[in-house]
PDB file of N, CA and C in Angstrom:
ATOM      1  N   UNK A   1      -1.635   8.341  10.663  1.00  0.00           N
ATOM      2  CA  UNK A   1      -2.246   8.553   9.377  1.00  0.00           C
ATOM      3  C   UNK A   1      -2.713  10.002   9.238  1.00  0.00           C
ATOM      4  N   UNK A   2      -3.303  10.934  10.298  1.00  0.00           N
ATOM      5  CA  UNK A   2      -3.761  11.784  10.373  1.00  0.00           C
ATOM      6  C   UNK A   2      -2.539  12.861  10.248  1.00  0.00           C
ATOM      7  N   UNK A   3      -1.144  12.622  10.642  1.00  0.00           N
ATOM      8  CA  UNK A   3       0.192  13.304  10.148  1.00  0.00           C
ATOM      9  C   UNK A   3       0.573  13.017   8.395  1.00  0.00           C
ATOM     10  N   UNK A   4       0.269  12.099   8.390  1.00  0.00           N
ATOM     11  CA  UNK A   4       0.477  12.185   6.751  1.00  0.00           C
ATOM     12  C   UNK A   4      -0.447  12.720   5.787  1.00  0.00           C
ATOM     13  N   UNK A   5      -1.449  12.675   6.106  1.00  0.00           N
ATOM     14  CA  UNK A   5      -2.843  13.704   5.722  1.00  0.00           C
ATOM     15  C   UNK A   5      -2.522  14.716   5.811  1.00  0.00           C
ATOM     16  N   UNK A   6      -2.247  15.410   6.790  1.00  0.00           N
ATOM     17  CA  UNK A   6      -1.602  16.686   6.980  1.00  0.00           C
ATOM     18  C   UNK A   6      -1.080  17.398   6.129  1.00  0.00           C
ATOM     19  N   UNK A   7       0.353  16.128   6.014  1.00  0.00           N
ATOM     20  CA  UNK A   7       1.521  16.703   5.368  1.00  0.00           C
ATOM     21  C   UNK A   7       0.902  16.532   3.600  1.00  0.00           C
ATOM     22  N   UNK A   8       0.576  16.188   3.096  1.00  0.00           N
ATOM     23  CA  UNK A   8      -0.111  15.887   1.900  1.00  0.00           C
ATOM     24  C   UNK A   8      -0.795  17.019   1.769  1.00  0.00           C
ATOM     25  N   UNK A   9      -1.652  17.262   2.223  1.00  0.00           N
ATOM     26  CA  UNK A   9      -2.260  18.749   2.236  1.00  0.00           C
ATOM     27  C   UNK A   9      -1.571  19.890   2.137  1.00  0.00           C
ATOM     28  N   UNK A  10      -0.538  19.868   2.857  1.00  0.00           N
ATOM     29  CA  UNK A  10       0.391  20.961   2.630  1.00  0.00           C
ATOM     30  C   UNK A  10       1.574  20.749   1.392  1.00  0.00           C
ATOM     31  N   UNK A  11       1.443  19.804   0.959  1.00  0.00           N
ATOM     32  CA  UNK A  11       2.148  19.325  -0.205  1.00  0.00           C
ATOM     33  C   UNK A  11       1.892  20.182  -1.325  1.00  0.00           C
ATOM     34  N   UNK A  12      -0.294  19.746  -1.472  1.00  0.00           N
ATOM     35  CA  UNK A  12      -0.466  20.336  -2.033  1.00  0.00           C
ATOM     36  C   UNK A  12      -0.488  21.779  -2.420  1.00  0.00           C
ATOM     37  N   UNK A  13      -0.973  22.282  -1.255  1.00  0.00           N
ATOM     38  CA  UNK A  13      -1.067  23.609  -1.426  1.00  0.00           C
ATOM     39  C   UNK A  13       0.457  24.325  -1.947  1.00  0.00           C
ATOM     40  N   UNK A  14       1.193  23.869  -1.459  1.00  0.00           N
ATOM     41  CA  UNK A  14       2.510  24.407  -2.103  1.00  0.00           C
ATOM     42  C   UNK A  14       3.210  23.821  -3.162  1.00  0.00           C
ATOM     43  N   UNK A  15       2.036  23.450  -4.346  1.00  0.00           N
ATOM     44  CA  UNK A  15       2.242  22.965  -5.446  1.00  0.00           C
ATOM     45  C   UNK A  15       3.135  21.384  -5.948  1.00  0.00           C
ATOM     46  N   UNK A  16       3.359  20.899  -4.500  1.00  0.00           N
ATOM     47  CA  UNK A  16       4.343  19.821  -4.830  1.00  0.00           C
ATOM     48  C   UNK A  16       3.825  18.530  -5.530  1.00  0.00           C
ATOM     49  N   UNK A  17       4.327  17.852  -6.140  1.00  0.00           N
ATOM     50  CA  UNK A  17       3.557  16.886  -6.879  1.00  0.00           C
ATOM     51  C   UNK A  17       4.444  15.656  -6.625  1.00  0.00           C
ATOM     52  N   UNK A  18       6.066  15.556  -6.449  1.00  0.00           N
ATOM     53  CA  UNK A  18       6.653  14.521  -6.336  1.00  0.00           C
ATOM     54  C   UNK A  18       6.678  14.713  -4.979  1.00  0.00           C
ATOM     55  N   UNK A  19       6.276  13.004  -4.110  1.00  0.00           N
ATOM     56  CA  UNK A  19       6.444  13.174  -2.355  1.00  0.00           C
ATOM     57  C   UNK A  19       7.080  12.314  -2.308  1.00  0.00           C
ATOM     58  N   UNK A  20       8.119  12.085  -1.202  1.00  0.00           N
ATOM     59  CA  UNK A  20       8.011  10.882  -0.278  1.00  0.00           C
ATOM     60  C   UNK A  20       8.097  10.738   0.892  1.00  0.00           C
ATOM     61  N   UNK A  21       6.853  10.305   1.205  1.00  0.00           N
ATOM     62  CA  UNK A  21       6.250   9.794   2.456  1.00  0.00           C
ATOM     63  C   UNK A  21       7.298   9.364   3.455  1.00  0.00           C
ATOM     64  N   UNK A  22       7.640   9.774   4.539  1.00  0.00           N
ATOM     65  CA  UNK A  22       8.356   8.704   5.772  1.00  0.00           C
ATOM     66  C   UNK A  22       7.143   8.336   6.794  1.00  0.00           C
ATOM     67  N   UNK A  23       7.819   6.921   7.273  1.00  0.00           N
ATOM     68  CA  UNK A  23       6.443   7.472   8.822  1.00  0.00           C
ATOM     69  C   UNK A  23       7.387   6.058   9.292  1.00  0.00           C
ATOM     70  N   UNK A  24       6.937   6.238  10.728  1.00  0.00           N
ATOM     71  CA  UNK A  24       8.148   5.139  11.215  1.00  0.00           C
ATOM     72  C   UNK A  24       6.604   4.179  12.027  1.00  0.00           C
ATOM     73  N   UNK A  25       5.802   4.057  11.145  1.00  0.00           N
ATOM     74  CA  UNK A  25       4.464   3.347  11.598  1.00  0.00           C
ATOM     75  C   UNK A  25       4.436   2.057  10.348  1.00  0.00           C
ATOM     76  N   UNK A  26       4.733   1.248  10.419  1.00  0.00           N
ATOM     77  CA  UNK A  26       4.699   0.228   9.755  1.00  0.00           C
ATOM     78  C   UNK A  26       3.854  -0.338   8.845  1.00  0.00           C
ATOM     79  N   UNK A  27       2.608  -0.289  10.150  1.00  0.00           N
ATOM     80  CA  UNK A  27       1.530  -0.657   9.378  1.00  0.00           C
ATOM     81  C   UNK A  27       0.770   0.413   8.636  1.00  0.00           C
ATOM     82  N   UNK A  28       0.874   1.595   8.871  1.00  0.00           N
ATOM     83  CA  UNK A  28       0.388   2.903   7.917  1.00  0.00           C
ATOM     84  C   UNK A  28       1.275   2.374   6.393  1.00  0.00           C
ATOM     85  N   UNK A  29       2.566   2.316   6.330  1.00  0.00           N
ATOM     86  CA  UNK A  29       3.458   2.381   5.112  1.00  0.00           C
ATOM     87  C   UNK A  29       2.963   0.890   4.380  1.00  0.00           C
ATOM     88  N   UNK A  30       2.845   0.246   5.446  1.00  0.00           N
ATOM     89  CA  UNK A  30       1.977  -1.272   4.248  1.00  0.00           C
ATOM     90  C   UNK A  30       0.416  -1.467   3.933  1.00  0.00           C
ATOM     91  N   UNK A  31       0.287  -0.782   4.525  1.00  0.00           N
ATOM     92  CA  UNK A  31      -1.573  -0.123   4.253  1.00  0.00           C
ATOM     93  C   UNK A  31      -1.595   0.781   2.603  1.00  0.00           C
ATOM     94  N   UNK A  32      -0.514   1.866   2.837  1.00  0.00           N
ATOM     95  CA  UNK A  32      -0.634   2.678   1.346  1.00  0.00           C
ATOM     96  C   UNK A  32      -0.036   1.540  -0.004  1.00  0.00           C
ATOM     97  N   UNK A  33       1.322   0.873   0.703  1.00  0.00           N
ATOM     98  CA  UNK A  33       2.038   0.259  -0.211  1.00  0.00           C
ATOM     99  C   UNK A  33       0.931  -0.757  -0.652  1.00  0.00           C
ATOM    100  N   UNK A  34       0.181  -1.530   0.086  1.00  0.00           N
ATOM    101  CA  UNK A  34      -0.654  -2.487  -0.522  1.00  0.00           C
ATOM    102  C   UNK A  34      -2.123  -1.417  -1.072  1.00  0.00           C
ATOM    103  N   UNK A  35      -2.158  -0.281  -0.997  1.00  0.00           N
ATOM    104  CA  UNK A  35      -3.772   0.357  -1.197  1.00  0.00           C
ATOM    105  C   UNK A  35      -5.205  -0.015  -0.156  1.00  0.00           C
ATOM    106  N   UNK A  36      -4.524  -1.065   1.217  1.00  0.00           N
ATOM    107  CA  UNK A  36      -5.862  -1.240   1.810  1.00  0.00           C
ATOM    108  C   UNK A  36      -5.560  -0.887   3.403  1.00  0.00           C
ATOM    109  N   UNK A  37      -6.607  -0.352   4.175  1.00  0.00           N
ATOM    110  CA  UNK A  37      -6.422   0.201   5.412  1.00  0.00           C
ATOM    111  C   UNK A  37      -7.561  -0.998   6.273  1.00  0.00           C
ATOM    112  N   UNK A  38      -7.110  -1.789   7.177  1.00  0.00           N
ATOM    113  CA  UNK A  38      -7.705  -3.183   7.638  1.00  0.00           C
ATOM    114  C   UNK A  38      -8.271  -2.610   9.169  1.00  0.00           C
ATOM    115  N   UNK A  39      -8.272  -1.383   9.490  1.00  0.00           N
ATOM    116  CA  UNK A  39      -8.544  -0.813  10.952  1.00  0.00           C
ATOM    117  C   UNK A  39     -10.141  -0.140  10.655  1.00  0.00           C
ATOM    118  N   UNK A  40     -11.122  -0.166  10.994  1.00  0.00           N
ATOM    119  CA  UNK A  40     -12.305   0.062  10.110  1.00  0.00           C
ATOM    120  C   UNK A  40     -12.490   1.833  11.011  1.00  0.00           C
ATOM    121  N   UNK A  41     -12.397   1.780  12.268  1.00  0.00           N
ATOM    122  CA  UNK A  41     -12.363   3.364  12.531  1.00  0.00           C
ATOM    123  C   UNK A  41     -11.082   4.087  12.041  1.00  0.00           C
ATOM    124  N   UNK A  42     -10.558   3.813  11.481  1.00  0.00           N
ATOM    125  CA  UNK A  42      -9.469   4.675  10.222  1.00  0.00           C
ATOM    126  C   UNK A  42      -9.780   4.773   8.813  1.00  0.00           C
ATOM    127  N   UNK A  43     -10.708   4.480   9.008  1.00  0.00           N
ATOM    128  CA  UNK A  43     -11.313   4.321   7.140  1.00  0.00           C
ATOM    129  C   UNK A  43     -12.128   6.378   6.843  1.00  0.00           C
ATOM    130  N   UNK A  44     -12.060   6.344   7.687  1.00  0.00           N
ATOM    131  CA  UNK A  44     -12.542   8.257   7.226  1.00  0.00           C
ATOM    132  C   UNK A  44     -11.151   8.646   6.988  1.00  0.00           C
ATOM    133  N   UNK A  45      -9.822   8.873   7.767  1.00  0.00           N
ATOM    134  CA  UNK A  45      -8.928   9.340   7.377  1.00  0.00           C
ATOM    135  C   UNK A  45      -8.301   8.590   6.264  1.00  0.00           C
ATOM    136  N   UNK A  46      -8.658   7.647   6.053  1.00  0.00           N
ATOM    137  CA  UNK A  46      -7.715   6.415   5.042  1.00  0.00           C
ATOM    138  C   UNK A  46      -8.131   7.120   3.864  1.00  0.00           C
ATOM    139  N   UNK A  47      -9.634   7.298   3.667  1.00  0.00           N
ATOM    140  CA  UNK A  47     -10.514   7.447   2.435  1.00  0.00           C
ATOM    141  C   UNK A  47      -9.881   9.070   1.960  1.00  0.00           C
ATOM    142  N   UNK A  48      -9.893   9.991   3.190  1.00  0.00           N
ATOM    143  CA  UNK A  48      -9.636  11.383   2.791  1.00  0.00           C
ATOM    144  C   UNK A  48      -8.114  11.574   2.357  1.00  0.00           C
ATOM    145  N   UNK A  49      -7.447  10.609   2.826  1.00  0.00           N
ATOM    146  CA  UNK A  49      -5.759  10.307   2.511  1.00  0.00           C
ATOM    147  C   UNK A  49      -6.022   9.676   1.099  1.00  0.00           C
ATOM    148  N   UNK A  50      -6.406   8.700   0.625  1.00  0.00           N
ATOM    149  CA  UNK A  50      -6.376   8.268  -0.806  1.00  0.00           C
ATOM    150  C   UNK A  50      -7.003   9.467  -1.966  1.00  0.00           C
ATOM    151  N   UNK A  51      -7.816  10.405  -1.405  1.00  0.00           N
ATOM    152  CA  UNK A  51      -8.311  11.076  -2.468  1.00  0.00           C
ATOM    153  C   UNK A  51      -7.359  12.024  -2.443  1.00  0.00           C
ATOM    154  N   UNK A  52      -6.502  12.800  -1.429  1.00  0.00           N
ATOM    155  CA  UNK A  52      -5.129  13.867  -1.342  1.00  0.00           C
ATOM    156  C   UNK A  52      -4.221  12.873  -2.590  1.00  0.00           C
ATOM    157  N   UNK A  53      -4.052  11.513  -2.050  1.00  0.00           N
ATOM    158  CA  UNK A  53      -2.896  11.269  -2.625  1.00  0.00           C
ATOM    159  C   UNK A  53      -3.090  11.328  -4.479  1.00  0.00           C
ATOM    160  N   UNK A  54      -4.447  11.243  -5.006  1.00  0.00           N
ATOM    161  CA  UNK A  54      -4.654  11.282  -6.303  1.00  0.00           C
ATOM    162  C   UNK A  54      -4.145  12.403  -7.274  1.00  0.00           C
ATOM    163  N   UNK A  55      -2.880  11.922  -8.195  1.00  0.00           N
ATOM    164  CA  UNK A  55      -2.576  13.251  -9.324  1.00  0.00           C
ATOM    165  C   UNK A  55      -0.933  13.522  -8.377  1.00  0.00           C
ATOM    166  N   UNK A  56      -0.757  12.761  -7.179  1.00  0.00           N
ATOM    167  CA  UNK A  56       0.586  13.017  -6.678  1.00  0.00           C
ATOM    168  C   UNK A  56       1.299  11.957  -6.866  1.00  0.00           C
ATOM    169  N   UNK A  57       2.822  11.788  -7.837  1.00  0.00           N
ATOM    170  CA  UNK A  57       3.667  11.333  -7.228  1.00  0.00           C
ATOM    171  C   UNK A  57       4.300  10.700  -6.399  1.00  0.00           C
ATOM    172  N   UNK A  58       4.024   9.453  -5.954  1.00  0.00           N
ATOM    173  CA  UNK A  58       4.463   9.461  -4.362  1.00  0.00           C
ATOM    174  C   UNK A  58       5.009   8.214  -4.180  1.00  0.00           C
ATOM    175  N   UNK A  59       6.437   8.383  -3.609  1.00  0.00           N
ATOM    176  CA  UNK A  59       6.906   6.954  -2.626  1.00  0.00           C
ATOM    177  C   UNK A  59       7.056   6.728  -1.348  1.00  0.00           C
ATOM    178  N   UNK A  60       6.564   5.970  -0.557  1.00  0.00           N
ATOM    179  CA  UNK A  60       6.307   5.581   1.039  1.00  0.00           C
ATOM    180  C   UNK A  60       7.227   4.471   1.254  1.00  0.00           C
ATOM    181  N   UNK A  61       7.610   5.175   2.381  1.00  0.00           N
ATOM    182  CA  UNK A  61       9.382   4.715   2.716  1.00  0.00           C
ATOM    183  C   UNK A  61       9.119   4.383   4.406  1.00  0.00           C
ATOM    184  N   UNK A  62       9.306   2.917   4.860  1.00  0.00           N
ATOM    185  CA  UNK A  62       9.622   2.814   6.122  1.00  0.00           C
ATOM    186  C   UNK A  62      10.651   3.567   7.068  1.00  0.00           C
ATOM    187  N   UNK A  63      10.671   4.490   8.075  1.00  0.00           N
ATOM    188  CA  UNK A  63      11.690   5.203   8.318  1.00  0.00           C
ATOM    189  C   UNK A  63      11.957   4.638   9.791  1.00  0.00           C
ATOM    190  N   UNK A  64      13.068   4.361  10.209  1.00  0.00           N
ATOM    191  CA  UNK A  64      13.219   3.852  11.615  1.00  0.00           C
ATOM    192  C   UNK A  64      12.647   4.313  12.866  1.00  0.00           C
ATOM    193  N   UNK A  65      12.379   4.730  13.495  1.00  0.00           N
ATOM    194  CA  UNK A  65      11.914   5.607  14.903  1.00  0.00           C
ATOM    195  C   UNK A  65      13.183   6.531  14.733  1.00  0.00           C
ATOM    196  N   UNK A  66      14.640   6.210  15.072  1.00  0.00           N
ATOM    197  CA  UNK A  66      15.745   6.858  15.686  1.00  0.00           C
ATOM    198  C   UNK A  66      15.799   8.006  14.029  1.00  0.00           C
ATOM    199  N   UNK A  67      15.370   7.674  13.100  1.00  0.00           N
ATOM    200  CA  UNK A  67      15.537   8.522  12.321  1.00  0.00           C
ATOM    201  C   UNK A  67      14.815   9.449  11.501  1.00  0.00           C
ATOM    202  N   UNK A  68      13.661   9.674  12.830  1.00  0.00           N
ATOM    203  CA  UNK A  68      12.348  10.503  13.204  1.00  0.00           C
ATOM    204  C   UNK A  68      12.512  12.032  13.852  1.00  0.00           C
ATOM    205  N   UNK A  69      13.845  12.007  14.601  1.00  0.00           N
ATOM    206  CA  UNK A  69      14.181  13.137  15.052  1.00  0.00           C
ATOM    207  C   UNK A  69      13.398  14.673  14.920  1.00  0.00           C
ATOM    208  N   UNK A  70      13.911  15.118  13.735  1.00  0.00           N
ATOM    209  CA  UNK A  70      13.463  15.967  13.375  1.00  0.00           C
ATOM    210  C   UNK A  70      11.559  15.832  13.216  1.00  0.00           C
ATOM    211  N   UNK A  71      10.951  14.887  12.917  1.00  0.00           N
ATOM    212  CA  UNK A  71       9.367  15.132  12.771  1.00  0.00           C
ATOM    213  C   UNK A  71       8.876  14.804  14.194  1.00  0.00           C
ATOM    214  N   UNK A  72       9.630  14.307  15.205  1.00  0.00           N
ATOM    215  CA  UNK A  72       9.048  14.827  16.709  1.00  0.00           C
ATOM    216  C   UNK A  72       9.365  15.610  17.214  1.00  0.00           C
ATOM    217  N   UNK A  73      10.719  16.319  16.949  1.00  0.00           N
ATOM    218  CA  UNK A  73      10.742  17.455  17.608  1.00  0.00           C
ATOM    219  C   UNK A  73       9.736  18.491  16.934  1.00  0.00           C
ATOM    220  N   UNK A  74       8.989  18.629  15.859  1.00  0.00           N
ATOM    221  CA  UNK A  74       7.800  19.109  15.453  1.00  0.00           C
ATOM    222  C   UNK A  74       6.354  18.676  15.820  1.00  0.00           C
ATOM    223  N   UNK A  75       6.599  17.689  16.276  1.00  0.00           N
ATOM    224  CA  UNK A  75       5.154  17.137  16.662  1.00  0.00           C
ATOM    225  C   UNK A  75       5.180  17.956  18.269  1.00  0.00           C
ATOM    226  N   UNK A  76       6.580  17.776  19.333  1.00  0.00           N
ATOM    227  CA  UNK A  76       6.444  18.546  20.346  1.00  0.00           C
ATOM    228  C   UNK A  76       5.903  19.895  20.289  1.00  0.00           C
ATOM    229  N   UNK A  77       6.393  20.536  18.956  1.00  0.00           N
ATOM    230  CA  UNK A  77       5.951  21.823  19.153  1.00  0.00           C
ATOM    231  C   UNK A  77       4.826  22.245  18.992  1.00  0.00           C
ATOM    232  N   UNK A  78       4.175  21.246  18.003  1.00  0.00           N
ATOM    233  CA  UNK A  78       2.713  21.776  17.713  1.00  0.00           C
ATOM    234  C   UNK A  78       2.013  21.108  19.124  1.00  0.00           C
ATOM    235  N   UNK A  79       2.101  20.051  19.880  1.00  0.00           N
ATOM    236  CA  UNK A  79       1.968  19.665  21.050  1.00  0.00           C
ATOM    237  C   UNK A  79       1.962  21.131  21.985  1.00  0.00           C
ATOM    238  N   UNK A  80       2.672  21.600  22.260  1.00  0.00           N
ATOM    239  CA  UNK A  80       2.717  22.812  23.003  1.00  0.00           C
ATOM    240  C   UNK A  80       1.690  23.781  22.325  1.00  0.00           C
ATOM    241  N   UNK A  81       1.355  23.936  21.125  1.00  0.00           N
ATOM    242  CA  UNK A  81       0.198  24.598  20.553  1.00  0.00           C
ATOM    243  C   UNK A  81       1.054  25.728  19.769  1.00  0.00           C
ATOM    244  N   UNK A  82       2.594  25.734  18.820  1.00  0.00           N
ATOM    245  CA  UNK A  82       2.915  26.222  18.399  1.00  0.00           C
ATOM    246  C   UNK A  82       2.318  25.916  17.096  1.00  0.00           C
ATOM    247  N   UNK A  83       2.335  26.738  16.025  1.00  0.00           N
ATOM    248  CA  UNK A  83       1.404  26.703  14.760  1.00  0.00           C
ATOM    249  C   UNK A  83       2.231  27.265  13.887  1.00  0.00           C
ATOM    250  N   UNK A  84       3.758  26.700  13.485  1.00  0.00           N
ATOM    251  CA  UNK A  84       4.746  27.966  12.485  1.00  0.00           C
ATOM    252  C   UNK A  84       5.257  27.080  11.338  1.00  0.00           C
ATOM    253  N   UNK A  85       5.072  28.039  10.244  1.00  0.00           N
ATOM    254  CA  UNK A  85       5.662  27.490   9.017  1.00  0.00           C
ATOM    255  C   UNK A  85       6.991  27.093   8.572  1.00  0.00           C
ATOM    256  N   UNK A  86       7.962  26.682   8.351  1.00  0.00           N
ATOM    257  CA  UNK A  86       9.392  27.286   9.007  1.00  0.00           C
ATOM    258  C   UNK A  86       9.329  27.330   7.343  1.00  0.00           C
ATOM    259  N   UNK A  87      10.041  28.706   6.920  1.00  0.00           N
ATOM    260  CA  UNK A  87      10.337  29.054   5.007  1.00  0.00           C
ATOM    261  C   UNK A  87      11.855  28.484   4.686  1.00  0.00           C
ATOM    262  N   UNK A  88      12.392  28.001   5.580  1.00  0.00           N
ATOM    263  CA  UNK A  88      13.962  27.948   5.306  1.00  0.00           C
ATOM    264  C   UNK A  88      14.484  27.150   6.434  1.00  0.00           C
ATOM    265  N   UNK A  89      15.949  26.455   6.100  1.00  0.00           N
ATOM    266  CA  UNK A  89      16.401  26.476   7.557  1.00  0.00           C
ATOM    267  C   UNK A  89      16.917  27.807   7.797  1.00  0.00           C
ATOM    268  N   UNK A  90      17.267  28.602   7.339  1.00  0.00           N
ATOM    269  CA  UNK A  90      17.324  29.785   8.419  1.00  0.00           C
ATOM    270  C   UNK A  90      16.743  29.957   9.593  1.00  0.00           C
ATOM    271  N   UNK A  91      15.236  29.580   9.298  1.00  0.00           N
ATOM    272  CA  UNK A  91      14.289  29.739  10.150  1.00  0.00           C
ATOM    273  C   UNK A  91      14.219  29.285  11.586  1.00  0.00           C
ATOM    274  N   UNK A  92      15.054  27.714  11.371  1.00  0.00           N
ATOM    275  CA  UNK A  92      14.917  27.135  12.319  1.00  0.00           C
ATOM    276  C   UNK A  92      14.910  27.295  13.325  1.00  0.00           C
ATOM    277  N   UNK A  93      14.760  27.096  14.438  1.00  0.00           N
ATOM    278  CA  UNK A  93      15.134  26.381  15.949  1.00  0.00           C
ATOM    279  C   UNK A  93      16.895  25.679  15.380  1.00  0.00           C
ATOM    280  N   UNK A  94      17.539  26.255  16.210  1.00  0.00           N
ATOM    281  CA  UNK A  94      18.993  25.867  16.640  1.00  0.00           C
ATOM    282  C   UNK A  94      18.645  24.448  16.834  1.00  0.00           C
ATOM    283  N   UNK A  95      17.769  23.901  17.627  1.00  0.00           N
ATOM    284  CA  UNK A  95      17.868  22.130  17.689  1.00  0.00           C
ATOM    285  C   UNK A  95      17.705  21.576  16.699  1.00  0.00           C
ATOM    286  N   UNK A  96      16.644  21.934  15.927  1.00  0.00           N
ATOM    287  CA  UNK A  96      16.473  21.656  14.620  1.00  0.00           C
ATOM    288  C   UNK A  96      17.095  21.556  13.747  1.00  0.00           C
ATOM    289  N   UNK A  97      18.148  22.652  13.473  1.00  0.00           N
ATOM    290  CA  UNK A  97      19.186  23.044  12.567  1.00  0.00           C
ATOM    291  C   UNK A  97      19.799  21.838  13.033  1.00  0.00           C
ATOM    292  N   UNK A  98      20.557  21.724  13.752  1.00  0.00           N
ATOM    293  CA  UNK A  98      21.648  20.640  14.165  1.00  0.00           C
ATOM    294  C   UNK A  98      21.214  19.143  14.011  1.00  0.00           C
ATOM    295  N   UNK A  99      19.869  19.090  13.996  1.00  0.00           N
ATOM    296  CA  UNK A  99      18.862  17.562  13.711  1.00  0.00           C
ATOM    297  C   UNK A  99      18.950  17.200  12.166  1.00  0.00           C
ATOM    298  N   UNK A 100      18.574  17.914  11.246  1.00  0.00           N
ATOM    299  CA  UNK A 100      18.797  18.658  10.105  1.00  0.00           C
ATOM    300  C   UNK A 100      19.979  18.511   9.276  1.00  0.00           C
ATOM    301  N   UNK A 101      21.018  19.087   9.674  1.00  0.00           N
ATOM    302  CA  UNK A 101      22.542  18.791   9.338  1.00  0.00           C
ATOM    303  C   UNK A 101      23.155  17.509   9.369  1.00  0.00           C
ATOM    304  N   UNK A 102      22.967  16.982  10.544  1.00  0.00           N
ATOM    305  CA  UNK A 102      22.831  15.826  10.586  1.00  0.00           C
ATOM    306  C   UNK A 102      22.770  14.859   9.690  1.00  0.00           C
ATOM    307  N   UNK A 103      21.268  14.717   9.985  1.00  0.00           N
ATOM    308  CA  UNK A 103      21.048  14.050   8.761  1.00  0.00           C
ATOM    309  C   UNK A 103      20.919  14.205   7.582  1.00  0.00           C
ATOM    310  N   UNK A 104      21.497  15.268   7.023  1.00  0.00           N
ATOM    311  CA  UNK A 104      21.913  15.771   5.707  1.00  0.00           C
ATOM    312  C   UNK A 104      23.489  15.208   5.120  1.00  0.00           C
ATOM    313  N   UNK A 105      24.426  15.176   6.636  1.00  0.00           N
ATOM    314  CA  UNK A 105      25.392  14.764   6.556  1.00  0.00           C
ATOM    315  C   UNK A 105      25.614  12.800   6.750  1.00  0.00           C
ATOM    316  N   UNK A 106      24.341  12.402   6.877  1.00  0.00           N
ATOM    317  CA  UNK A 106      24.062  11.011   6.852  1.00  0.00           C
ATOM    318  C   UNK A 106      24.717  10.469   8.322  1.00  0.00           C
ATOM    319  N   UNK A 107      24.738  11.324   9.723  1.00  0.00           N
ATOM    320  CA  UNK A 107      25.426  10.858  10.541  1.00  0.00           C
ATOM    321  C   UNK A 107      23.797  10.693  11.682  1.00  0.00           C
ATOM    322  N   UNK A 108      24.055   9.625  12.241  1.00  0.00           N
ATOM    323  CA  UNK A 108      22.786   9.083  13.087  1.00  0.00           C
ATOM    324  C   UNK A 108      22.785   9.970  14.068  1.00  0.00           C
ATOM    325  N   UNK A 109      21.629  10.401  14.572  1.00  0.00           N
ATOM    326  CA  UNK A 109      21.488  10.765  15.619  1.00  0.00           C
ATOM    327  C   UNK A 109      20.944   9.775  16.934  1.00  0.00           C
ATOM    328  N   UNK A 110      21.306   9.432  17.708  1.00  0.00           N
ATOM    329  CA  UNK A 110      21.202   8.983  18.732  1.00  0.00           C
ATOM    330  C   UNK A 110      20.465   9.801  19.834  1.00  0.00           C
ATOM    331  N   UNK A 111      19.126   9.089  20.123  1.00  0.00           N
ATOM    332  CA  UNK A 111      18.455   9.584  21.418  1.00  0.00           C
ATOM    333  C   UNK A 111      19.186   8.569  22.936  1.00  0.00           C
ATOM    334  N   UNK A 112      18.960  10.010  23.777  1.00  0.00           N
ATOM    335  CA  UNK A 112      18.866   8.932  25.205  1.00  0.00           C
ATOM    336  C   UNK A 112      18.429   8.885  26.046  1.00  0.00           C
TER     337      UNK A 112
END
């Protein structure tokens, strides 16, 4: 929940108004889809997530694990304590790029 907060925040700030949400957490995506969060020490981020989401656009989409790729290989990096914006794929990381394409080209990526 605290990744989708995040990303909402940065939504905003870069003016976006139409979102859609992935998260391969189940019960996060039926928590927003129904409007109620049933975990009571998640209710500070739940509460600060419902007031981001107000005036946005937004559809929340169950996303598989295997088709997470690309948002863990970002979670690794900020894990390592990297902190970068990427403006483009230009920008990318070569792994990325190829994670990216991918699934742009609708072909699965397979972990192993």
């Amino acid at each position: 929940m605290k990744a989708i907060l995040d990303g909402i925040r940065l939504c905003k700030r870069l003016h976006l108004i139409n979102v859609i949400i992935e998260s391969d957490s189940h019960i996060v995506v039926d928590w927003l889809c129904k409007g109620k969060c049933s975990v009571w020490y998640l209710w500070d981020f739940w509460e600060a997530l419902r007031k981001e989401l107000e005036g946005l656009n937004f559809v929340v989409v169950h996303q598989l694990r295997e088709g997470n790729s690309a948002a863990d290989f970002l979670a690794r990096e900020g894990e390592m304590g990297l902190n970068v914006t990427y403006n483009g794929n230009q920008d990318f990381p070569r792994y990325l790029k190829g994670i990216v394409r991918l699934d742009f080209l609708g072909i699965p990526y397979l972990r192993c």
